[in-house]
PDB file of N, CA and C in Angstrom:
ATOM      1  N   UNK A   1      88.006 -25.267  39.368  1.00  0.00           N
ATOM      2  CA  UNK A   1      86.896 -24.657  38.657  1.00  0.00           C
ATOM      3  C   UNK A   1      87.073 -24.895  37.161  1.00  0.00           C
ATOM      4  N   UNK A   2      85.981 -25.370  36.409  1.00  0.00           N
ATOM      5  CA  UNK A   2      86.386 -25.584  34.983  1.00  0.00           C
ATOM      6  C   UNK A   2      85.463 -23.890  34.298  1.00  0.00           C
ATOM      7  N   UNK A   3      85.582 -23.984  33.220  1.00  0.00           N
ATOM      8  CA  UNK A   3      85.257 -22.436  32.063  1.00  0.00           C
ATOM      9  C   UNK A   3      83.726 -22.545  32.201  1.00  0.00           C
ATOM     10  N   UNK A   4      82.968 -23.401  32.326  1.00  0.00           N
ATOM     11  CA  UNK A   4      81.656 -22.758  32.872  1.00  0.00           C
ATOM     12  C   UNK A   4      81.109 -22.447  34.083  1.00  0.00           C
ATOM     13  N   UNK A   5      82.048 -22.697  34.903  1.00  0.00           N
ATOM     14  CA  UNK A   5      81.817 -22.272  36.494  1.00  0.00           C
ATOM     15  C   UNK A   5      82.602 -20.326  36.412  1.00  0.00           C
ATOM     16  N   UNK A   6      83.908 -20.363  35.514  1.00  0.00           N
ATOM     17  CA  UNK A   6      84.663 -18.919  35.577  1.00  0.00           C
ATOM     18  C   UNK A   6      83.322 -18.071  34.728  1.00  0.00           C
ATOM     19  N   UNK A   7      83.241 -18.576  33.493  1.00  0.00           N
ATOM     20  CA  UNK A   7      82.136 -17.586  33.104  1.00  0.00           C
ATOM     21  C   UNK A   7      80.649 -17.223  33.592  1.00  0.00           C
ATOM     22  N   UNK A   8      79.905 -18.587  34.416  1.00  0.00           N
ATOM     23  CA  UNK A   8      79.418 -18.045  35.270  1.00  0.00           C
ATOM     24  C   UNK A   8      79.368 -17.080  35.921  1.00  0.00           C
ATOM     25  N   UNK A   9      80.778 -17.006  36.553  1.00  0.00           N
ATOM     26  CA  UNK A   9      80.826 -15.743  37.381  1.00  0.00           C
ATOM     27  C   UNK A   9      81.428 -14.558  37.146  1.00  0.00           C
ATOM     28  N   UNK A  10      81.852 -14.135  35.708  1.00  0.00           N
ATOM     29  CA  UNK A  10      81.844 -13.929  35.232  1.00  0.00           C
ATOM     30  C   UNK A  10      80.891 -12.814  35.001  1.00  0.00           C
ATOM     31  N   UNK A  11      79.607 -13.705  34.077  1.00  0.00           N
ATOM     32  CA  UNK A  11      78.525 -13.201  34.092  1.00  0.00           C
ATOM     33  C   UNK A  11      77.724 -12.880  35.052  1.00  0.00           C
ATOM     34  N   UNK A  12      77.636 -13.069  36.177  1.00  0.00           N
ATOM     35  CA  UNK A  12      77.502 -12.462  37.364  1.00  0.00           C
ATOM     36  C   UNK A  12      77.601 -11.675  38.029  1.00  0.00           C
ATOM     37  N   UNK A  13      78.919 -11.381  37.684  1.00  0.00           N
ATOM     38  CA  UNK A  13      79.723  -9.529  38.036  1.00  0.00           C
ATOM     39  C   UNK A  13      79.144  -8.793  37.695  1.00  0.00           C
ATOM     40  N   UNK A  14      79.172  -9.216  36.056  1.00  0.00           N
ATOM     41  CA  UNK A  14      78.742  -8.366  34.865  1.00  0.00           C
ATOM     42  C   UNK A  14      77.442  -7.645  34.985  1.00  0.00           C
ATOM     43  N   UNK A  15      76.337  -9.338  35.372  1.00  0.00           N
ATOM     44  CA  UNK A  15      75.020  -8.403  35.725  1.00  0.00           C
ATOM     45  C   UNK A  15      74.650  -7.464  36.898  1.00  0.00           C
ATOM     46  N   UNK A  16      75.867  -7.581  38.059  1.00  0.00           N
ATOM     47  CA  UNK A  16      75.714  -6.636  39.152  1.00  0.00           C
ATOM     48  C   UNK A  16      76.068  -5.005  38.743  1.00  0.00           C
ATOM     49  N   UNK A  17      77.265  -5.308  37.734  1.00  0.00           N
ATOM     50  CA  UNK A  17      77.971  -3.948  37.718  1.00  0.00           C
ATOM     51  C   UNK A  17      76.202  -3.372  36.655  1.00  0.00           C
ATOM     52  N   UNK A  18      75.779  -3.890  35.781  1.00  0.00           N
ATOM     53  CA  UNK A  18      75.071  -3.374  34.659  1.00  0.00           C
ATOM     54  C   UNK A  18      73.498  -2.641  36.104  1.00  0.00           C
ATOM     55  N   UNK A  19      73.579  -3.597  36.843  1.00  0.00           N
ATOM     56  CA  UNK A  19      72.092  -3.306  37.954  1.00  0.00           C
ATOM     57  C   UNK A  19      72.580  -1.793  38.418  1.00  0.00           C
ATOM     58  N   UNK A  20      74.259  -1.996  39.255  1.00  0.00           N
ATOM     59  CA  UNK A  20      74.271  -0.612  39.745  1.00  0.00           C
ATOM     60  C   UNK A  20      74.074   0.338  38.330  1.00  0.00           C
ATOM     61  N   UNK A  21      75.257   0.225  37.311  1.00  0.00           N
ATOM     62  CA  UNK A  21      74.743   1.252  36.664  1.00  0.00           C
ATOM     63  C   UNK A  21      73.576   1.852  35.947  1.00  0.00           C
ATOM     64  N   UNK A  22      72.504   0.581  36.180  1.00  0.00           N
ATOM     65  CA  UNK A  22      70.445   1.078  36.124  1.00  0.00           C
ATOM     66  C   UNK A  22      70.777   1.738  37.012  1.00  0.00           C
ATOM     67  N   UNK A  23      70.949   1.481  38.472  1.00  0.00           N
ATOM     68  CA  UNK A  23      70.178   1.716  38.969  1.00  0.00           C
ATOM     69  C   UNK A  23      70.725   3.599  39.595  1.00  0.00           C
ATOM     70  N   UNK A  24      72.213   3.652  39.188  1.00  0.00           N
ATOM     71  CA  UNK A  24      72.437   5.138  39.379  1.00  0.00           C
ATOM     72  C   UNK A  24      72.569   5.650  38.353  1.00  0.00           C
ATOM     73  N   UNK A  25      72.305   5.522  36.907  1.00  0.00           N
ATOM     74  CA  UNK A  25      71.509   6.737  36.455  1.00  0.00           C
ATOM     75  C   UNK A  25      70.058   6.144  35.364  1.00  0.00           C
ATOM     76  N   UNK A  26      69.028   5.821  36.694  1.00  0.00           N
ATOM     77  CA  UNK A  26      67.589   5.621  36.410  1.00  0.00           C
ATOM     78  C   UNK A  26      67.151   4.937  34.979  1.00  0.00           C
ATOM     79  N   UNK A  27      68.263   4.273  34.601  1.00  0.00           N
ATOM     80  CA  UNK A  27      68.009   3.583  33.307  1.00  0.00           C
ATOM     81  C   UNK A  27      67.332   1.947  33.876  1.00  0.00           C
ATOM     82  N   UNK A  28      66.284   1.789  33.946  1.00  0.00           N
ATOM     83  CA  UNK A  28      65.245   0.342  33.903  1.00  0.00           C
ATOM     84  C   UNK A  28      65.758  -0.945  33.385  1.00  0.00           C
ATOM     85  N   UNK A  29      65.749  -0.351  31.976  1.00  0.00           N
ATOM     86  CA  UNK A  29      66.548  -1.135  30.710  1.00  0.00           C
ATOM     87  C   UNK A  29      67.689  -1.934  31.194  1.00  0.00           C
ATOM     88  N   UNK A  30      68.878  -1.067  31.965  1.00  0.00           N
ATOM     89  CA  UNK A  30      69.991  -1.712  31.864  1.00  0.00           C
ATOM     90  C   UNK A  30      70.121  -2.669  33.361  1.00  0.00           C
ATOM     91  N   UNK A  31      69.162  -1.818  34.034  1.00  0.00           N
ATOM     92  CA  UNK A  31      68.734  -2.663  35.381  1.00  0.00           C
ATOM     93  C   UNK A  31      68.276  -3.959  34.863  1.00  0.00           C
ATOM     94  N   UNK A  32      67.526  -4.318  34.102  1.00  0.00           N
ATOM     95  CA  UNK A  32      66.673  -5.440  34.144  1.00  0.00           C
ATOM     96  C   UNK A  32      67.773  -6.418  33.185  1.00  0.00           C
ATOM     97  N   UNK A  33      68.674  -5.504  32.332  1.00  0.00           N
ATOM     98  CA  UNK A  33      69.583  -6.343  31.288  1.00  0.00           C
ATOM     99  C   UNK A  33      70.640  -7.089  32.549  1.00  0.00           C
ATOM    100  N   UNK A  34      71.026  -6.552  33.260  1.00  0.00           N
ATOM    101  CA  UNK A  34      71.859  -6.917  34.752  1.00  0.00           C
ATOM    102  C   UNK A  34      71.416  -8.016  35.481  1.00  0.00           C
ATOM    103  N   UNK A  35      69.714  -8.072  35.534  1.00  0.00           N
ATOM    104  CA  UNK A  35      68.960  -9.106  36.380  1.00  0.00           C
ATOM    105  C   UNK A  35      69.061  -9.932  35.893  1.00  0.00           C
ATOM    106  N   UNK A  36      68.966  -9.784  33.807  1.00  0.00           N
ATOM    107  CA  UNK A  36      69.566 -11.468  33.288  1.00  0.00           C
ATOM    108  C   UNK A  36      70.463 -11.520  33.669  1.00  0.00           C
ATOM    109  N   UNK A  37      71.261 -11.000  33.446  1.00  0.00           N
ATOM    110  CA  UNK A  37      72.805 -11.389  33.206  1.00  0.00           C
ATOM    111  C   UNK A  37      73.376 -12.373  34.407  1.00  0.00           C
ATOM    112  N   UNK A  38      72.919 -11.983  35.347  1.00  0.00           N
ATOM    113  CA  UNK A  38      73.058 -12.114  36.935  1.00  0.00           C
ATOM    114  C   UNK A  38      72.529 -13.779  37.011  1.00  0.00           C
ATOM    115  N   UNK A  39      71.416 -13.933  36.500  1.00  0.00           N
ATOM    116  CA  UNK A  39      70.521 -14.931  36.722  1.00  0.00           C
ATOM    117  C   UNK A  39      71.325 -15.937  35.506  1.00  0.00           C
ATOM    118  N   UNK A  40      71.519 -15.350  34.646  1.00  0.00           N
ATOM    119  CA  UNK A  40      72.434 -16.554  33.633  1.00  0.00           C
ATOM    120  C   UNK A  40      73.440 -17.348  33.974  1.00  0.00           C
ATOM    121  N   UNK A  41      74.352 -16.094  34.842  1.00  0.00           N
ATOM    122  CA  UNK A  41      75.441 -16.323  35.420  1.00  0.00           C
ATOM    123  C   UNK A  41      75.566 -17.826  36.404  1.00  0.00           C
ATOM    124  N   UNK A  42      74.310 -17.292  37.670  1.00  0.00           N
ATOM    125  CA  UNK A  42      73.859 -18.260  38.403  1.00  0.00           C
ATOM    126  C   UNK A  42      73.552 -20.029  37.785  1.00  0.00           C
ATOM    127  N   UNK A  43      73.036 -19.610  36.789  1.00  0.00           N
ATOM    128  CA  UNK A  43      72.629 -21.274  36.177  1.00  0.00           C
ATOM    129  C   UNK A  43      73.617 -21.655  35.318  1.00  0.00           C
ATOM    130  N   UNK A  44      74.635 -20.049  34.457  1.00  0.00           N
ATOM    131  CA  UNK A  44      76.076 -21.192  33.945  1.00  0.00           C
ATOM    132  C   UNK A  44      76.409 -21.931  35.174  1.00  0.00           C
ATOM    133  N   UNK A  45      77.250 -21.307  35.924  1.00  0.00           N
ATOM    134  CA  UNK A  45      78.246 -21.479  37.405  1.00  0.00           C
ATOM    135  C   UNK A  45      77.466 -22.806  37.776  1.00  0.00           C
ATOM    136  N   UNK A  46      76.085 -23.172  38.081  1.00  0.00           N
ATOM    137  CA  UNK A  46      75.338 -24.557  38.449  1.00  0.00           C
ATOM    138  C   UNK A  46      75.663 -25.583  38.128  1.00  0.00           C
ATOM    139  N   UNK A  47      75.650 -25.058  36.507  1.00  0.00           N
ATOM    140  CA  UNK A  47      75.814 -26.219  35.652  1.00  0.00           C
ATOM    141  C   UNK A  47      77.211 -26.707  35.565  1.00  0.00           C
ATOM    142  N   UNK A  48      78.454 -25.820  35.720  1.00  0.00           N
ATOM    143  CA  UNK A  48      79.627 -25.698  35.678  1.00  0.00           C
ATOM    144  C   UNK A  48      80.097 -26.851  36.602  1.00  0.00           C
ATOM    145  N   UNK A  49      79.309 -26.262  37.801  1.00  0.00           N
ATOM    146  CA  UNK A  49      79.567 -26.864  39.319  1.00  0.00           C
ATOM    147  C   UNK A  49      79.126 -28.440  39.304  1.00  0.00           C
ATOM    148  N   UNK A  50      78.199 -28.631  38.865  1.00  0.00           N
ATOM    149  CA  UNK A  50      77.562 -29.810  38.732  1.00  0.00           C
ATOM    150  C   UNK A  50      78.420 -31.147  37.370  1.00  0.00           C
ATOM    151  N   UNK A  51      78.863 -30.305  36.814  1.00  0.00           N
ATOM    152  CA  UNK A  51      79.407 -31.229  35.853  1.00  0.00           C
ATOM    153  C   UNK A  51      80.813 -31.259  36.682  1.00  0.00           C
ATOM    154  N   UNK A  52      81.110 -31.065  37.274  1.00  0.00           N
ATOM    155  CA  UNK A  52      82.719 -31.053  37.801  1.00  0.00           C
ATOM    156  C   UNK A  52      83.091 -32.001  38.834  1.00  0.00           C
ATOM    157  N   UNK A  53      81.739 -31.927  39.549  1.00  0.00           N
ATOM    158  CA  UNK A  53      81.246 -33.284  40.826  1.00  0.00           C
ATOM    159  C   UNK A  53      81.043 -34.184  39.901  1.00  0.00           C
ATOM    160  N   UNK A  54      80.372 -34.168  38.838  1.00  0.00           N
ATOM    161  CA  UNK A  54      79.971 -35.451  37.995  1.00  0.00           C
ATOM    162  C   UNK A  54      81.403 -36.102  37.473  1.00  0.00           C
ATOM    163  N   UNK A  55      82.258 -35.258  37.306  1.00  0.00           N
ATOM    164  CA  UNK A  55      83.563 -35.820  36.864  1.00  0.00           C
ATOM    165  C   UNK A  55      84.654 -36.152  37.922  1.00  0.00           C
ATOM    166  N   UNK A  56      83.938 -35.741  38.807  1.00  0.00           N
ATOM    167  CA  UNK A  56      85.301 -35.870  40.411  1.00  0.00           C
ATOM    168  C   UNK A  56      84.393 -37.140  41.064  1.00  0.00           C
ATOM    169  N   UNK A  57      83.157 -37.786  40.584  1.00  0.00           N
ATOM    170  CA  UNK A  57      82.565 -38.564  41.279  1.00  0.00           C
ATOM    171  C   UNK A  57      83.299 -39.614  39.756  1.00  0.00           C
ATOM    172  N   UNK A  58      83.576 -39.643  38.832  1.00  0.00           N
ATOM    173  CA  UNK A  58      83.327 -40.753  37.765  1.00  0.00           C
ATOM    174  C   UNK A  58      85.312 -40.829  37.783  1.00  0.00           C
ATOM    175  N   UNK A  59      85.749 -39.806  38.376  1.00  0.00           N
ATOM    176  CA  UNK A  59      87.153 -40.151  38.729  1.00  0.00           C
ATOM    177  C   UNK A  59      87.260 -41.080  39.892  1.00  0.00           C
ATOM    178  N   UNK A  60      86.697 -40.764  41.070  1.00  0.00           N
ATOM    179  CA  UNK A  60      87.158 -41.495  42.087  1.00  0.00           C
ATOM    180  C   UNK A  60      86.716 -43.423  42.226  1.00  0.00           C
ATOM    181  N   UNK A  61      85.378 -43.211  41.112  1.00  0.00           N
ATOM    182  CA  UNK A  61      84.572 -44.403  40.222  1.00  0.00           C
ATOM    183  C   UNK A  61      85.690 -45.141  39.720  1.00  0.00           C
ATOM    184  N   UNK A  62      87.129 -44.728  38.886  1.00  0.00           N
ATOM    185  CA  UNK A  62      87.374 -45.556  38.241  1.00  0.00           C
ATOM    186  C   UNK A  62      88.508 -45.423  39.307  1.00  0.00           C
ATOM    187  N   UNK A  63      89.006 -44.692  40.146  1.00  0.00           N
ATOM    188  CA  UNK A  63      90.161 -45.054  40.999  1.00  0.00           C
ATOM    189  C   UNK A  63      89.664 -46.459  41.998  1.00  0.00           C
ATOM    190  N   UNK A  64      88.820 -46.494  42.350  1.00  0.00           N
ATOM    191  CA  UNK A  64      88.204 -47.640  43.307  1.00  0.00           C
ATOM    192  C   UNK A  64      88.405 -48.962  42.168  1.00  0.00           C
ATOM    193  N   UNK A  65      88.094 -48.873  41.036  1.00  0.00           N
ATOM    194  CA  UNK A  65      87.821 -50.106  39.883  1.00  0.00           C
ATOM    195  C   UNK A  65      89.179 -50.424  39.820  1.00  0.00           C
ATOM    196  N   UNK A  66      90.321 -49.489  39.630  1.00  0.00           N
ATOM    197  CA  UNK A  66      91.378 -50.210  39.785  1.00  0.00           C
ATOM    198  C   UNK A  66      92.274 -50.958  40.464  1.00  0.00           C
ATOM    199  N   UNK A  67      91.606 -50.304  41.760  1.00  0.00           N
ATOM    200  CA  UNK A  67      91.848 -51.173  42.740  1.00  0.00           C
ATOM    201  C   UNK A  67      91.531 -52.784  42.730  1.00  0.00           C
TER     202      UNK A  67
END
């Protein structure tokens, strides 16, 4: 896992723990601050994920070339 896949999730936690605490004591606000957070999380961690295949695909690219 590289640092934008950890903070992804990370931020992910973050926006779950912020939803429960909307959502047990009736604060909206911090509910909906949670739904970003959550949703940010999701598209760091993507992007994280995606650049990591891009680099495990451009590794195994130059292991074959040396061959």
């Amino acid at each position: 896992m590289n640092r934008d896949e950890i903070e992804g999730r990370k931020d992910q936690l973050k926006g779950k723990v912020k939803k429960a605490v909307g959502d047990l004591t009736d604060n909206e606000r911090l509910h909906d601050e949670g739904v970003v957070d959550e949703a940010a999380g999701d598209v760091k961690e993507g992007f994280g994920r995606g650049r990591r295949k891009v680099g495990e695909a451009v590794d195994d690219l130059a292991d074959k070339i040396k061959r």
